[in-house]
PDB file of N, CA and C in Angstrom:
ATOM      1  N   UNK A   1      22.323  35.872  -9.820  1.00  0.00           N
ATOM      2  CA  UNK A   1      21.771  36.537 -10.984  1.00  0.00           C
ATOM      3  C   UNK A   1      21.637  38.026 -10.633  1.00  0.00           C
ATOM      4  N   UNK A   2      22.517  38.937 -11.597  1.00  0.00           N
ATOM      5  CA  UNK A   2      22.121  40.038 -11.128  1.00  0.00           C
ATOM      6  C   UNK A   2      21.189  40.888 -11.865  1.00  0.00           C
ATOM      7  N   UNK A   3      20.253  42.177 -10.863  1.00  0.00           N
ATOM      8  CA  UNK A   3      19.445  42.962 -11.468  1.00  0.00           C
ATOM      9  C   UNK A   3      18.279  41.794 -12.222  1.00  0.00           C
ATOM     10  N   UNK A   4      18.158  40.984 -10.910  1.00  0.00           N
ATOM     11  CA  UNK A   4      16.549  40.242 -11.444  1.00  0.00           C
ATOM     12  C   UNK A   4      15.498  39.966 -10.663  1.00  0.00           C
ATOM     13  N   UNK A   5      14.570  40.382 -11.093  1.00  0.00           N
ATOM     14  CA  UNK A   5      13.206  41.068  -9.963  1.00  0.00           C
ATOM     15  C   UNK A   5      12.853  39.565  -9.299  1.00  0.00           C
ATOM     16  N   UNK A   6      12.323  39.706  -7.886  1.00  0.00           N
ATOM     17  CA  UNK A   6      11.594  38.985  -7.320  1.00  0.00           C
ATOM     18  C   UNK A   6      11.097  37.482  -8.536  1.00  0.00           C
ATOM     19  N   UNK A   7       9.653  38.216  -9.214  1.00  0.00           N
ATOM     20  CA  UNK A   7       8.835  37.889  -9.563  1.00  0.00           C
ATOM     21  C   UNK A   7       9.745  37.090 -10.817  1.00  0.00           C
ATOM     22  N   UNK A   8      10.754  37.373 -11.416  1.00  0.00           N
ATOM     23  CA  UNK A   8      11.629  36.805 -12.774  1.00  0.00           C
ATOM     24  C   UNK A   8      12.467  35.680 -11.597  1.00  0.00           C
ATOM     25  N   UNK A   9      12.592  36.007 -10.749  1.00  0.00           N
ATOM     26  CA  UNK A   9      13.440  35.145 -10.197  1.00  0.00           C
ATOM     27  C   UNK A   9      12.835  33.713  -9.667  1.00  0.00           C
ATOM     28  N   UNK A  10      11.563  33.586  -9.192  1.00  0.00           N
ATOM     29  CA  UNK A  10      10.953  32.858  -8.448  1.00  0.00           C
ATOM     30  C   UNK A  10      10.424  32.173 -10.250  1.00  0.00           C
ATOM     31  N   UNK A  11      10.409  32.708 -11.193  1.00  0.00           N
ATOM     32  CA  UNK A  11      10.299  32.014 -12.492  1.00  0.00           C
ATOM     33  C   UNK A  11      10.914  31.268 -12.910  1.00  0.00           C
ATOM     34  N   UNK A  12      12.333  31.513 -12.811  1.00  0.00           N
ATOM     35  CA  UNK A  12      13.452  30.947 -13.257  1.00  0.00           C
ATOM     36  C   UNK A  12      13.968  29.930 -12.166  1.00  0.00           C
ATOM     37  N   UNK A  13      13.762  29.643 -11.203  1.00  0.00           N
ATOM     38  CA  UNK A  13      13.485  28.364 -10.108  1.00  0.00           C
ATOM     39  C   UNK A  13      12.648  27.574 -10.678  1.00  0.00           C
ATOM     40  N   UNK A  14      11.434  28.043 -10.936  1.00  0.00           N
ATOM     41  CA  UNK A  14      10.185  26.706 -10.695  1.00  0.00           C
ATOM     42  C   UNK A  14      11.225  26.458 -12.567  1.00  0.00           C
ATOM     43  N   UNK A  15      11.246  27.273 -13.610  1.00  0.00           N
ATOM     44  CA  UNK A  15      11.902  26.276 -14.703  1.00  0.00           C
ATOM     45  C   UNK A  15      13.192  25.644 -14.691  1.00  0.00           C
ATOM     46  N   UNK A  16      14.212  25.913 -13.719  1.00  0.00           N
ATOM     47  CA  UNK A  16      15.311  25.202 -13.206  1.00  0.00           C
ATOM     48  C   UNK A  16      14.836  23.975 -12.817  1.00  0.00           C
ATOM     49  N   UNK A  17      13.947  24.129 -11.551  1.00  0.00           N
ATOM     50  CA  UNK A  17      13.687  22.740 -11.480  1.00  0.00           C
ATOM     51  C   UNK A  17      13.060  21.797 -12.209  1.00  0.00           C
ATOM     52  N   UNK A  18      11.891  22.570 -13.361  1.00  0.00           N
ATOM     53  CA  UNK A  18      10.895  21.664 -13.868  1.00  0.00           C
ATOM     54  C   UNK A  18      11.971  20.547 -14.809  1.00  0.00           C
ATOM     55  N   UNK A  19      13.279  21.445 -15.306  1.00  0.00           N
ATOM     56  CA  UNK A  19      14.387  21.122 -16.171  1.00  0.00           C
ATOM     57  C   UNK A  19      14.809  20.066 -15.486  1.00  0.00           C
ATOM     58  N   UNK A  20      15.425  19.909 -14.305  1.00  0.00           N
ATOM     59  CA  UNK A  20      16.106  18.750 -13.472  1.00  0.00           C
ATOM     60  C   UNK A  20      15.461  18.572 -12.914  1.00  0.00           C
ATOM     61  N   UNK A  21      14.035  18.279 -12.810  1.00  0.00           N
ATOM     62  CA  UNK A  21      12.894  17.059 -12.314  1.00  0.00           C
ATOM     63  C   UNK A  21      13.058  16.968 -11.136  1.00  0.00           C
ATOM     64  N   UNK A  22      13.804  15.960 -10.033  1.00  0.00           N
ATOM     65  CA  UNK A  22      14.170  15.732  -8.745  1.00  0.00           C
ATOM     66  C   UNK A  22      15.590  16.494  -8.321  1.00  0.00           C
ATOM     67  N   UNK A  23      15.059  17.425  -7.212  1.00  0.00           N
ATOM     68  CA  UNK A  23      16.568  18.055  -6.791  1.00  0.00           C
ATOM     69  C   UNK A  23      15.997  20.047  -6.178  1.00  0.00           C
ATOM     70  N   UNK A  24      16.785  20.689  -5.977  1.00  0.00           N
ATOM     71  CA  UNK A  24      16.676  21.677  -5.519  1.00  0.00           C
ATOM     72  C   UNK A  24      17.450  22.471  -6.106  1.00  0.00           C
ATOM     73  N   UNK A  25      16.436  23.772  -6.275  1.00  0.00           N
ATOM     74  CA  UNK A  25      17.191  25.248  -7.075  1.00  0.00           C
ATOM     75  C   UNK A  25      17.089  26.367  -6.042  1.00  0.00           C
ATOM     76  N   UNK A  26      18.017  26.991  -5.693  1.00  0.00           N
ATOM     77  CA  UNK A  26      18.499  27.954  -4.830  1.00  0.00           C
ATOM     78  C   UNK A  26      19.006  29.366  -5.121  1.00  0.00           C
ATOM     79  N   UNK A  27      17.912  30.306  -6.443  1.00  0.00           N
ATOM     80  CA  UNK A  27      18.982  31.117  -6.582  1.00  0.00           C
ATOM     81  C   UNK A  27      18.384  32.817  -6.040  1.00  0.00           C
ATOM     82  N   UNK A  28      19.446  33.654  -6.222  1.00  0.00           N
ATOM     83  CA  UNK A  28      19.957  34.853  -5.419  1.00  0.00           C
ATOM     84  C   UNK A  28      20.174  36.159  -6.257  1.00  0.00           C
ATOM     85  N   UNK A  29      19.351  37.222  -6.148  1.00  0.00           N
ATOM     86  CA  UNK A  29      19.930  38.399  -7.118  1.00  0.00           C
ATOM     87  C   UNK A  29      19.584  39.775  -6.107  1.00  0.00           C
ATOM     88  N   UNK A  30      20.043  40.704  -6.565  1.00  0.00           N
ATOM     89  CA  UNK A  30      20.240  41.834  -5.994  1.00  0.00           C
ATOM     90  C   UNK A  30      19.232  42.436  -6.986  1.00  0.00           C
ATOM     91  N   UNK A  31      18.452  42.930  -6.579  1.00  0.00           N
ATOM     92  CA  UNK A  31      17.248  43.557  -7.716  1.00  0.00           C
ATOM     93  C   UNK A  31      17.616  45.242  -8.158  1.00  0.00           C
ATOM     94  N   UNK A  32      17.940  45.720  -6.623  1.00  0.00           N
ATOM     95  CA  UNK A  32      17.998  47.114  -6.570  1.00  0.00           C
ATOM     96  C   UNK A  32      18.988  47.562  -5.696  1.00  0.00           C
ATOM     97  N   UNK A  33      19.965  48.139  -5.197  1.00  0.00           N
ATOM     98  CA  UNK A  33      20.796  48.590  -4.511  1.00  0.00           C
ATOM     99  C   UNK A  33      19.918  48.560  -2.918  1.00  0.00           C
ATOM    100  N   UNK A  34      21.139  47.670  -2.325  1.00  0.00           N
ATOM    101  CA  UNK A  34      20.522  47.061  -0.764  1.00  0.00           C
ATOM    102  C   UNK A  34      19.456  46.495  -0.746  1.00  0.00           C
ATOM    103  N   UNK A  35      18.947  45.647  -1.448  1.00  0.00           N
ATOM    104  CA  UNK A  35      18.084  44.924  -1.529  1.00  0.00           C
ATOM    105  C   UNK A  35      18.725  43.668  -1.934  1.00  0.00           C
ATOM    106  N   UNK A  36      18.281  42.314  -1.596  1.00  0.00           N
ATOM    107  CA  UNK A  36      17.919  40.757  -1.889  1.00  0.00           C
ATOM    108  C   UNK A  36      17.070  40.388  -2.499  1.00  0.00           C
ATOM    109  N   UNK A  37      17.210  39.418  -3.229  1.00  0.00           N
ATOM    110  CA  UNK A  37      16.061  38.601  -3.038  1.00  0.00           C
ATOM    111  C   UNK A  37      16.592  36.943  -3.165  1.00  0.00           C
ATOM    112  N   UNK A  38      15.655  36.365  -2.941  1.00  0.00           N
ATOM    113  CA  UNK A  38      16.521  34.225  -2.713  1.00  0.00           C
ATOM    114  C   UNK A  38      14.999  33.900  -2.973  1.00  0.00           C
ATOM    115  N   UNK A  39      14.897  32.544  -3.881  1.00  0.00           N
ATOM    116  CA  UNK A  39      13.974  32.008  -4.082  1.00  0.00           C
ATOM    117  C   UNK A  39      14.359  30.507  -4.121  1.00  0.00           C
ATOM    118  N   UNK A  40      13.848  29.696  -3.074  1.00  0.00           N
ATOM    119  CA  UNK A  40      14.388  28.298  -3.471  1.00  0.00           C
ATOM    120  C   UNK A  40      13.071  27.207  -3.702  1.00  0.00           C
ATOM    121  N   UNK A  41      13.304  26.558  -4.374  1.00  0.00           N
ATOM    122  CA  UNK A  41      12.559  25.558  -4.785  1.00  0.00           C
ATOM    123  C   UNK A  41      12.800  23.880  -4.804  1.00  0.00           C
ATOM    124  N   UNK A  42      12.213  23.102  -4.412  1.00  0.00           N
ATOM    125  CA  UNK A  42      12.306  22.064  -4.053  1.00  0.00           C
ATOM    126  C   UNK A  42      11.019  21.125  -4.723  1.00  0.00           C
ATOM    127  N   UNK A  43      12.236  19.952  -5.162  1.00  0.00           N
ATOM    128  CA  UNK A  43      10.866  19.005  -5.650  1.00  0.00           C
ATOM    129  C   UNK A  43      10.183  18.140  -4.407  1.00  0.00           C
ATOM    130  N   UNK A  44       9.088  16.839  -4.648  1.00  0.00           N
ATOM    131  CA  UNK A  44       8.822  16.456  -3.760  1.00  0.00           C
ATOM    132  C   UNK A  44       9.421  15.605  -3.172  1.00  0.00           C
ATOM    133  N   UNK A  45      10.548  14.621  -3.970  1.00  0.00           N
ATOM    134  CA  UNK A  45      11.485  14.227  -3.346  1.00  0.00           C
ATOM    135  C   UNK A  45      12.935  14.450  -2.480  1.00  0.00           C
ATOM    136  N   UNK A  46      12.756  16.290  -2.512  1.00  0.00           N
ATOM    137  CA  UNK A  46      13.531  16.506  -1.131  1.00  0.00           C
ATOM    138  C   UNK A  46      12.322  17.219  -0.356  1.00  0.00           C
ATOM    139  N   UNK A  47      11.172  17.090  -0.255  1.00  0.00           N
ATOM    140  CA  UNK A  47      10.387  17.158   0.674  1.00  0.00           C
ATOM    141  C   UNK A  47      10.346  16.079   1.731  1.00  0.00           C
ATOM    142  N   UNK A  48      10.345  15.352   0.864  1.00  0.00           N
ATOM    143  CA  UNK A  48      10.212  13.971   1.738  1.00  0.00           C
ATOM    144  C   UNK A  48      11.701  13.432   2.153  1.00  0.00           C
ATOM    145  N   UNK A  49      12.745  13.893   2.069  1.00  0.00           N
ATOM    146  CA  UNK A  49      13.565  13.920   2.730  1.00  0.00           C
ATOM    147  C   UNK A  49      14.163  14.922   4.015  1.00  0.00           C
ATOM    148  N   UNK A  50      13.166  15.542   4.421  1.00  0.00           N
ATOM    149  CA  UNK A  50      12.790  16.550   5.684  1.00  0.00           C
ATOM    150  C   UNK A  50      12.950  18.077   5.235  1.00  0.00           C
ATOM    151  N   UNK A  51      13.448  18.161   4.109  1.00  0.00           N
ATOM    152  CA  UNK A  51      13.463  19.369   3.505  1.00  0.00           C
ATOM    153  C   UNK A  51      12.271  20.408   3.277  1.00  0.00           C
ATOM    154  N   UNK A  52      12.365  21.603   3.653  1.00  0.00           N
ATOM    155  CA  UNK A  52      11.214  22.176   3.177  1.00  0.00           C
ATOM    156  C   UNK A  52      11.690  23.799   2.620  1.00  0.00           C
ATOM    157  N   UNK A  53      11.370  24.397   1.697  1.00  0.00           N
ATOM    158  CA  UNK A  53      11.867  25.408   0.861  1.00  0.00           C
ATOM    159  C   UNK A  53      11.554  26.610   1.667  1.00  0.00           C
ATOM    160  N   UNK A  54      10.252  26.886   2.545  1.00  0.00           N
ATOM    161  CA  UNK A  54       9.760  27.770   3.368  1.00  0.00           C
ATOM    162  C   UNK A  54      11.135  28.064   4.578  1.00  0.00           C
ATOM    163  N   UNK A  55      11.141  27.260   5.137  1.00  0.00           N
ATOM    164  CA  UNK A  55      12.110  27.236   5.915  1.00  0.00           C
ATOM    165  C   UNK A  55      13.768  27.194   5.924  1.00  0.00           C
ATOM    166  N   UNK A  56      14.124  26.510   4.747  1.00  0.00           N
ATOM    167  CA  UNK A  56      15.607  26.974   4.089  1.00  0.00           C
ATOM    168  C   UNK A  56      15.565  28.201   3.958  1.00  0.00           C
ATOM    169  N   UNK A  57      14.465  28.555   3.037  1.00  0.00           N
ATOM    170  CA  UNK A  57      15.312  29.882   2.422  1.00  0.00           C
ATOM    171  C   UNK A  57      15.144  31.064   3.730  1.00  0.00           C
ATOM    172  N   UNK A  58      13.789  30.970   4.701  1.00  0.00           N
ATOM    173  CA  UNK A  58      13.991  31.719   5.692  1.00  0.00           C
ATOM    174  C   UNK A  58      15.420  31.555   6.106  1.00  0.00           C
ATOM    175  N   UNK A  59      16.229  30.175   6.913  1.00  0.00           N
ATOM    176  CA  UNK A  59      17.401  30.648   7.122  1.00  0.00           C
ATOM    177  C   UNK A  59      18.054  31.307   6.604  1.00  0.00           C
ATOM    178  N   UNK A  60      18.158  30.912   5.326  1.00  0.00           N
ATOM    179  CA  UNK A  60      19.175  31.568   4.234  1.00  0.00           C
ATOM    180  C   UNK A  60      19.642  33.048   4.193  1.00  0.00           C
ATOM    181  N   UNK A  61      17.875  33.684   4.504  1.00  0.00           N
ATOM    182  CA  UNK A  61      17.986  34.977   4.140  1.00  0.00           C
ATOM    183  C   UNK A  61      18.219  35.961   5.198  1.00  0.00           C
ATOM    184  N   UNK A  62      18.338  35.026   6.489  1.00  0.00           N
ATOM    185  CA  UNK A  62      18.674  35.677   7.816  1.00  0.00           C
ATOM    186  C   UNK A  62      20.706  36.419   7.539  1.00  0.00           C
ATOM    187  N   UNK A  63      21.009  35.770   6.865  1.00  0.00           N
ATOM    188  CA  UNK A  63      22.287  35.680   6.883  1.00  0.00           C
ATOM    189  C   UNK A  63      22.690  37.200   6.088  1.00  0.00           C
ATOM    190  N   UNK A  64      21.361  37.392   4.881  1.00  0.00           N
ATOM    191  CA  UNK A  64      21.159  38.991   4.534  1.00  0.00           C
ATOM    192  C   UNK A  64      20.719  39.997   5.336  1.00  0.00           C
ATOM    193  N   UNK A  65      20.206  39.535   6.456  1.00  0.00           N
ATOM    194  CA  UNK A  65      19.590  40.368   7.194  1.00  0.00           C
ATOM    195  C   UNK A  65      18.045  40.891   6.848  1.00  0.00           C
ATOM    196  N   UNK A  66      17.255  39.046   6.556  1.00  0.00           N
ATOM    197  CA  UNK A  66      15.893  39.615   5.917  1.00  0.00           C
ATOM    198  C   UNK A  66      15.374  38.082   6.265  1.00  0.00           C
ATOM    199  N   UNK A  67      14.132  38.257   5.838  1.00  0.00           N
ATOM    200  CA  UNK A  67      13.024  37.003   6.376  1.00  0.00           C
ATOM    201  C   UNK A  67      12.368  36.655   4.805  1.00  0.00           C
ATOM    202  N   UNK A  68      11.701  35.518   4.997  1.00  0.00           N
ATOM    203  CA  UNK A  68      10.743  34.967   4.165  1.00  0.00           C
ATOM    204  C   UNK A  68       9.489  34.162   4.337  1.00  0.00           C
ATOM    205  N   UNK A  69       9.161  33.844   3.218  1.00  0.00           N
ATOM    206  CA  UNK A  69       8.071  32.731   3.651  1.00  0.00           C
ATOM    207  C   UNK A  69       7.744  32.250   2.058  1.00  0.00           C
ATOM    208  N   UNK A  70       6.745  31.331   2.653  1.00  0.00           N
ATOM    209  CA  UNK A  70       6.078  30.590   1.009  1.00  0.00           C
ATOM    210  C   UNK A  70       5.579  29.272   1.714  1.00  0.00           C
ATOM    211  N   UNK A  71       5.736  28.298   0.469  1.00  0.00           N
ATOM    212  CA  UNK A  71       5.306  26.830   0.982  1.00  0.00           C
ATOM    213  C   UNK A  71       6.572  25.952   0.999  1.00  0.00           C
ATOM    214  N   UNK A  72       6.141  24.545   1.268  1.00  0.00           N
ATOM    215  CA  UNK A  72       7.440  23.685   1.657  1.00  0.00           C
ATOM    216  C   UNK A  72       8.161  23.263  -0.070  1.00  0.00           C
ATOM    217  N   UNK A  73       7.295  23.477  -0.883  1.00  0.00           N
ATOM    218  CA  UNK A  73       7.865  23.181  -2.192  1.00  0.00           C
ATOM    219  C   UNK A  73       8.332  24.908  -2.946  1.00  0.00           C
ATOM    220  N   UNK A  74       8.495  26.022  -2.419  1.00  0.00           N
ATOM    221  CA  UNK A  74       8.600  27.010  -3.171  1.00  0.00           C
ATOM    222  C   UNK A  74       8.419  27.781  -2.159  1.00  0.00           C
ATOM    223  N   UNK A  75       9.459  28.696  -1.761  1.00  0.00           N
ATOM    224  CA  UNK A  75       9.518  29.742  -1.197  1.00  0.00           C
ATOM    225  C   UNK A  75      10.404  31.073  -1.668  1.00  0.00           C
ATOM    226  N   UNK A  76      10.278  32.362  -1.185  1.00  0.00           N
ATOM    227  CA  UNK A  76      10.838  33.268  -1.778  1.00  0.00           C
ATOM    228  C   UNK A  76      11.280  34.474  -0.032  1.00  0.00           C
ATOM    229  N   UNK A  77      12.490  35.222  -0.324  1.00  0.00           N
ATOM    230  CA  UNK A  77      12.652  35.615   0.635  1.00  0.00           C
ATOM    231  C   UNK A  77      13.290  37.237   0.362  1.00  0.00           C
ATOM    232  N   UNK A  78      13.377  37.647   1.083  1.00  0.00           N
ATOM    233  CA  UNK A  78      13.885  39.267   0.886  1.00  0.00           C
ATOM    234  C   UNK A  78      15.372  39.802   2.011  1.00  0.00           C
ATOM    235  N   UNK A  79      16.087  40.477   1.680  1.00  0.00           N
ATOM    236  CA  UNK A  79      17.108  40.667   2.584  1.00  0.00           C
ATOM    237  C   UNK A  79      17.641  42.160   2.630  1.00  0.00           C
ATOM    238  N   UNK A  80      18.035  42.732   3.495  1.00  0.00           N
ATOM    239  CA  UNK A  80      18.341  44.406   3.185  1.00  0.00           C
ATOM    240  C   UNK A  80      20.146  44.572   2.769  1.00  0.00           C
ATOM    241  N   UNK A  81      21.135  43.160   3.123  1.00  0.00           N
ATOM    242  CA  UNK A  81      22.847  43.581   3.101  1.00  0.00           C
ATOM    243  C   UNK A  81      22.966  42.252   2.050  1.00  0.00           C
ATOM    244  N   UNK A  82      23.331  43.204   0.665  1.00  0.00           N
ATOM    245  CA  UNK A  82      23.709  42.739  -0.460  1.00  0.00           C
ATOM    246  C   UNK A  82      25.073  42.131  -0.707  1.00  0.00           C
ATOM    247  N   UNK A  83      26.038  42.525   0.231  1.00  0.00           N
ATOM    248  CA  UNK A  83      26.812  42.301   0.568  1.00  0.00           C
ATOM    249  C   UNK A  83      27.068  40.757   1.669  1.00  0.00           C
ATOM    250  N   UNK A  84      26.173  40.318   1.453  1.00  0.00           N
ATOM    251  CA  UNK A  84      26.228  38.999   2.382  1.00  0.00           C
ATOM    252  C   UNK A  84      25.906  38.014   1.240  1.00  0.00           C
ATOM    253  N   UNK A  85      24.617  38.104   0.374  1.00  0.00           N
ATOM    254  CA  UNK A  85      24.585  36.944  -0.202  1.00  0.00           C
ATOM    255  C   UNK A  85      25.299  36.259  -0.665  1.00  0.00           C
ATOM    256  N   UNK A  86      26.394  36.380  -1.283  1.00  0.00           N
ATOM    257  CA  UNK A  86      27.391  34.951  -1.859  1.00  0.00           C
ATOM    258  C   UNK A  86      27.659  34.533  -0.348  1.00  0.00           C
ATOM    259  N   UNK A  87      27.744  35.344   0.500  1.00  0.00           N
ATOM    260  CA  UNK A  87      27.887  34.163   1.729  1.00  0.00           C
ATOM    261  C   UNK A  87      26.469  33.074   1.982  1.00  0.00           C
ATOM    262  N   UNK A  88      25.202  33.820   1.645  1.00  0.00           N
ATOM    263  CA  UNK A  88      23.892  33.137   2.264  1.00  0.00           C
ATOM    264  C   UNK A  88      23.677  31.724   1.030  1.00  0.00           C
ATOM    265  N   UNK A  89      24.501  32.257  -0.119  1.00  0.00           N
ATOM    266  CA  UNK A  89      24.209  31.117  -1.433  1.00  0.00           C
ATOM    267  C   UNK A  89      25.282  30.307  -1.029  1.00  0.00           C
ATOM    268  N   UNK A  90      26.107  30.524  -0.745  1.00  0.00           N
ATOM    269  CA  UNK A  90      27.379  29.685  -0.328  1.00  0.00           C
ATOM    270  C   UNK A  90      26.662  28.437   0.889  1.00  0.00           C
ATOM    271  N   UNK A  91      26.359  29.214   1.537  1.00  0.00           N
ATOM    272  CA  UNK A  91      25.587  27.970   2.867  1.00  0.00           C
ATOM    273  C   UNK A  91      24.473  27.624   2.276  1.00  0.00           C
ATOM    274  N   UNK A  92      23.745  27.662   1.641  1.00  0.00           N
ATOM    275  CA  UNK A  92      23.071  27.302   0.795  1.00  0.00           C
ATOM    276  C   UNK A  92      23.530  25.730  -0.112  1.00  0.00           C
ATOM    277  N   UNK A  93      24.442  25.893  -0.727  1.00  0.00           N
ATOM    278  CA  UNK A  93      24.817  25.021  -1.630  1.00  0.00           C
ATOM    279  C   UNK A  93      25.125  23.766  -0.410  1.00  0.00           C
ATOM    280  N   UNK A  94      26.108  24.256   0.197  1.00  0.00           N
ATOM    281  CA  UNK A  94      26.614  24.072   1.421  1.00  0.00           C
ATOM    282  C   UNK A  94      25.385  22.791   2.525  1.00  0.00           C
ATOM    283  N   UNK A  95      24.470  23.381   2.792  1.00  0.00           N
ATOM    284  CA  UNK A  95      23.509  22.784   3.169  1.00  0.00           C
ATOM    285  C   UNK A  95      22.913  21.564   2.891  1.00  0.00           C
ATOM    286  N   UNK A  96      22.507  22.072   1.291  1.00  0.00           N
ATOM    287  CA  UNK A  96      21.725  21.260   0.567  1.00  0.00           C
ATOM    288  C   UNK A  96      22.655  20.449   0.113  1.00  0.00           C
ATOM    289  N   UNK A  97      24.012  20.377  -0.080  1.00  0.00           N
ATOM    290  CA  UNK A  97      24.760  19.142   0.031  1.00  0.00           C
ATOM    291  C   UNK A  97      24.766  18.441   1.003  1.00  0.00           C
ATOM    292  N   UNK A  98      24.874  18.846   2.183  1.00  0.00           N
ATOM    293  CA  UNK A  98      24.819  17.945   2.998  1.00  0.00           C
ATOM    294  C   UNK A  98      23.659  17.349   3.409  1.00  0.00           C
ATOM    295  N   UNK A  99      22.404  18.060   3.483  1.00  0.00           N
ATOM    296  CA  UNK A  99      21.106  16.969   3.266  1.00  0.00           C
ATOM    297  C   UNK A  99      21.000  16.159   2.300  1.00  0.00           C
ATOM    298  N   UNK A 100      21.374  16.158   1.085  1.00  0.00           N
ATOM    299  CA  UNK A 100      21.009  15.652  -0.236  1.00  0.00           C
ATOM    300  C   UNK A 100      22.010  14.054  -0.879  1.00  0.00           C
ATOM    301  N   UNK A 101      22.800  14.338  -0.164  1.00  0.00           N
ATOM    302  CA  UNK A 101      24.063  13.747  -0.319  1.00  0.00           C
ATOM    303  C   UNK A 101      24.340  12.103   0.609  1.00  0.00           C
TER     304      UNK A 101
END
């Protein structure tokens, strides 16, 4: 999603997921030139499948060259090379297929 703030973004997760009930939303926008942002969200049934959203999306956002945090059902992360994320959403999808699957 491009040119969408933090705070719109971590919105549009928790209603992605509230929409598809069980499952995980993973998404990615560039807010401002060299900037990230990744917000992923997770219901409780990929919690309980060892999943936790705090810790995905931290990996995730390493791959931008940035860190995060939050809780195991909702986390949000920041990155400085805009130029990486379709790679960090790519392993992303990537991932969560292969846990989910």
């Amino acid at each position: 999603m491009e040119d969408v703030d933090p705070e719109s973004l971590k919105t549009a997760a928790e209603r992605l997921l509230q929409k598809i009930g069980n499952g995980a939303v993973v998404l990615g926008s560039v807010p401002e030139a060299g900037k990230v942002s990744i917000v992923a969200a997770f219901s409780a049934e990929v919690n309980k499948k060892g999943l936790q959203a705090v810790k995905f999306v931290g990996a995730i956002a390493k791959i931008c060259g940035g860190g995060g945090g939050g809780r195991p059902n909702l986390a949000q992360a920041g990155g400085r090379d805009a130029s990486k994320l379709p790679e960090a959403l790519a392993k992303a999808q990537s991932d969560l297929h292969s846990a989910l699957i």
